[in-house]
Structure formats: C-alpha cells, structure tokens
N, C-alpha and C. Protein backbone atom coordinates (compact mmCIF):
# COMPACT_ATOMS: atom_id res chain seq x y z
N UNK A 1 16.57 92.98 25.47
CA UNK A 1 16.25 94.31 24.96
C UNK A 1 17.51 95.17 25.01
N UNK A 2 17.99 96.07 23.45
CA UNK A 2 18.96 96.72 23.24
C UNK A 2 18.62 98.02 24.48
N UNK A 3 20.41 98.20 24.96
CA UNK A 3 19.82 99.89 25.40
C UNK A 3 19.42 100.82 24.64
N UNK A 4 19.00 101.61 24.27
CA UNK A 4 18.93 102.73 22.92
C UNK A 4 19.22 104.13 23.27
N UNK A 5 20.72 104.18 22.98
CA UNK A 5 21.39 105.23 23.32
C UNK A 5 20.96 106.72 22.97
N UNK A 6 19.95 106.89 21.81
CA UNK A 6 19.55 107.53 21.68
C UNK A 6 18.43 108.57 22.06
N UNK A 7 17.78 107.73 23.07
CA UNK A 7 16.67 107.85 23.57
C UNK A 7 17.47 108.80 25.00
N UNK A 8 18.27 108.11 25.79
CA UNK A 8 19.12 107.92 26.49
C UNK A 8 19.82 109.22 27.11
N UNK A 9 20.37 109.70 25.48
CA UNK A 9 21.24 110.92 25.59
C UNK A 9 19.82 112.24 25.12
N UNK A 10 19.04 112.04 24.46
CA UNK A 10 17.89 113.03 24.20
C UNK A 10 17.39 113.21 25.81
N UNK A 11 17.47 112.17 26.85
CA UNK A 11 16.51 112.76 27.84
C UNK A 11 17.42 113.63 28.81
N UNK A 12 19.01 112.84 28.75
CA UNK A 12 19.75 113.93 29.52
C UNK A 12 19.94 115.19 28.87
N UNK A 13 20.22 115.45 27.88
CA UNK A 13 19.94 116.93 27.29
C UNK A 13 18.73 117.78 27.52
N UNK A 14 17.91 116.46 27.60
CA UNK A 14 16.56 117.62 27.77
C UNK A 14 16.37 117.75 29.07
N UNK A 15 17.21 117.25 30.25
CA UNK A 15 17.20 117.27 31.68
C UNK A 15 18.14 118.53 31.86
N UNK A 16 19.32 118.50 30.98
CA UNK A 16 20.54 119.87 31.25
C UNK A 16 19.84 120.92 30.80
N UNK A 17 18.99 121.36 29.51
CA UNK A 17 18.16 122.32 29.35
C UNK A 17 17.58 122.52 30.25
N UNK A 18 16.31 121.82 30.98
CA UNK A 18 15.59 122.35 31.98
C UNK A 18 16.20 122.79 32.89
N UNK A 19 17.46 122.30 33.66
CA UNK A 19 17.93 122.62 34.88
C UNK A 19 18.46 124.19 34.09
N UNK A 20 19.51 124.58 33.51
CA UNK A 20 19.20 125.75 32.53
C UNK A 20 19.18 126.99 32.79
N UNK A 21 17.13 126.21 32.49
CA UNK A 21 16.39 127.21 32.42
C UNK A 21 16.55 127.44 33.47
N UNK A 22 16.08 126.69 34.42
CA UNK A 22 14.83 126.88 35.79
C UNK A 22 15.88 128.14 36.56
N UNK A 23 17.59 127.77 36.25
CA UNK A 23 18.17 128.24 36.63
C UNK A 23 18.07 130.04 36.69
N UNK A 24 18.31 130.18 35.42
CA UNK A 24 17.95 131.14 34.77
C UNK A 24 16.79 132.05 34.78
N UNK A 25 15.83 131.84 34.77
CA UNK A 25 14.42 132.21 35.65
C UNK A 25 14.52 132.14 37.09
N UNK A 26 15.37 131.40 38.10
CA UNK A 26 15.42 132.16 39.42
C UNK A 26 16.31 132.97 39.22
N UNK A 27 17.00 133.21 38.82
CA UNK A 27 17.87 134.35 38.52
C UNK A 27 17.50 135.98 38.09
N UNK A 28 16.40 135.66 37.32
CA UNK A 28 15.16 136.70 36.92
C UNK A 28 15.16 136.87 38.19
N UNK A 29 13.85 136.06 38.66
CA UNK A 29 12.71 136.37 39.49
C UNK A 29 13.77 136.68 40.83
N UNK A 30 15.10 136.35 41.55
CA UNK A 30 15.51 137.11 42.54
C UNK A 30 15.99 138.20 42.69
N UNK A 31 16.04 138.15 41.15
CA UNK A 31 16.60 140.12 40.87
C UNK A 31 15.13 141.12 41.02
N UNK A 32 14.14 140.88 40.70
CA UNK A 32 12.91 141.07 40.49
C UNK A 32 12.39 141.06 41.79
N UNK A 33 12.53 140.36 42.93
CA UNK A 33 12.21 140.86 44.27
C UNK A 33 13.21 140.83 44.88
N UNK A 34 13.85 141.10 45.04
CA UNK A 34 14.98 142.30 45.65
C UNK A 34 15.19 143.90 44.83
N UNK A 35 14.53 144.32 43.69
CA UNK A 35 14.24 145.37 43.67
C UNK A 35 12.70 145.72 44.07
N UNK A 36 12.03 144.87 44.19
CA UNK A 36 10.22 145.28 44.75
C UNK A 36 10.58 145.55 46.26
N UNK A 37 11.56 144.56 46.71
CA UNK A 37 11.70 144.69 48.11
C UNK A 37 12.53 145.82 48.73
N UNK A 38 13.30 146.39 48.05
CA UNK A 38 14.51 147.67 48.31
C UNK A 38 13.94 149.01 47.92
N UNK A 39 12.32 148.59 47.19
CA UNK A 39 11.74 149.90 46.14
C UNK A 39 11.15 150.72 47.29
N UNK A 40 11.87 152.17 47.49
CA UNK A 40 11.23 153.27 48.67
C UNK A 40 10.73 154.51 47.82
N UNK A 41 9.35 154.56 47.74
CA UNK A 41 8.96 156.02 47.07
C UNK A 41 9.69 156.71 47.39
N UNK A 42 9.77 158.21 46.65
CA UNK A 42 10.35 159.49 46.68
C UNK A 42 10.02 159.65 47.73
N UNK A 43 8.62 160.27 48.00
CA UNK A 43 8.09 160.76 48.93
C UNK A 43 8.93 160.54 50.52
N UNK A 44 8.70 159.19 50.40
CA UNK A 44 9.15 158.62 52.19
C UNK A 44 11.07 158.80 51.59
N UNK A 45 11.45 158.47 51.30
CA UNK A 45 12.99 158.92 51.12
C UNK A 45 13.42 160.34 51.22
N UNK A 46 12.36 161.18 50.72
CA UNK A 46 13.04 162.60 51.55
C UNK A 46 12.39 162.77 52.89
N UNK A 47 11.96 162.12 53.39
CA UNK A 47 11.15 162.14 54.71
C UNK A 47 12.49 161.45 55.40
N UNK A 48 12.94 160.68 55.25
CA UNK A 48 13.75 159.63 55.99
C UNK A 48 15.61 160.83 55.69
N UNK A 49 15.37 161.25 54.64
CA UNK A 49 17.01 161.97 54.84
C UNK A 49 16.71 163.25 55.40
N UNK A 50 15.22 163.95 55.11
CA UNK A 50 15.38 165.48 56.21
C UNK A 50 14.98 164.95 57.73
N UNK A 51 15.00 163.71 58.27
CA UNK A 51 15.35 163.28 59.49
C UNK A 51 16.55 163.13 59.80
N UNK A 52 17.24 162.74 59.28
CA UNK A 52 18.99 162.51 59.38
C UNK A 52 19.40 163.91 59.72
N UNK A 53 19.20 164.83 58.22
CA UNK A 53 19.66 166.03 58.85
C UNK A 53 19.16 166.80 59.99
N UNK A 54 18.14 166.69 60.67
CA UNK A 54 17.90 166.93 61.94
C UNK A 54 18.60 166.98 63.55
C-alpha cells in the first residue's frame, strides 16, 4: 500500500489550523477573565480611595 501524501499533508494542516485556533481563543478567553477578575464597581473604588485619603 502507496503512502498518499495527500491525505498526509491535508491532516497536518488541518492539525496547524486547530492548534491556531485553540490558540487564539485562549488568548480571547484570558483577556476576558482578567478583566471580569480586575472589574471593581465605581461605587467600592471611591470607597477604597476616600480610605487612602484618610
């Protein structure tokens, strides 16, 4: 049985796409919680700096 190069090189391309992506979407999603996680209402942020000036 021939190798079939074609088959071959279609699955590593379609292996470098996915990696990619996946890449690319954690890249999203850690920008995306690290601002949910850093996010301080107004409210409590002037609470927290007219303590400082205290």
């Amino acid at each position: 049985m021939a190798i079939n190069w074609f088959i071959i090189a279609a699955i590593i391309i379609g292996v470098i796409l996915l990696v990619y992506i996946l890449i690319k979407q954690n890249k999203k999603d850690r920008k995306k919680i690290e601002q949910e996680l850093n996010y301080v209402p107004e409210s409590e942020e002037a609470e927290i700096d007219n303590e400082k000036e205290s």
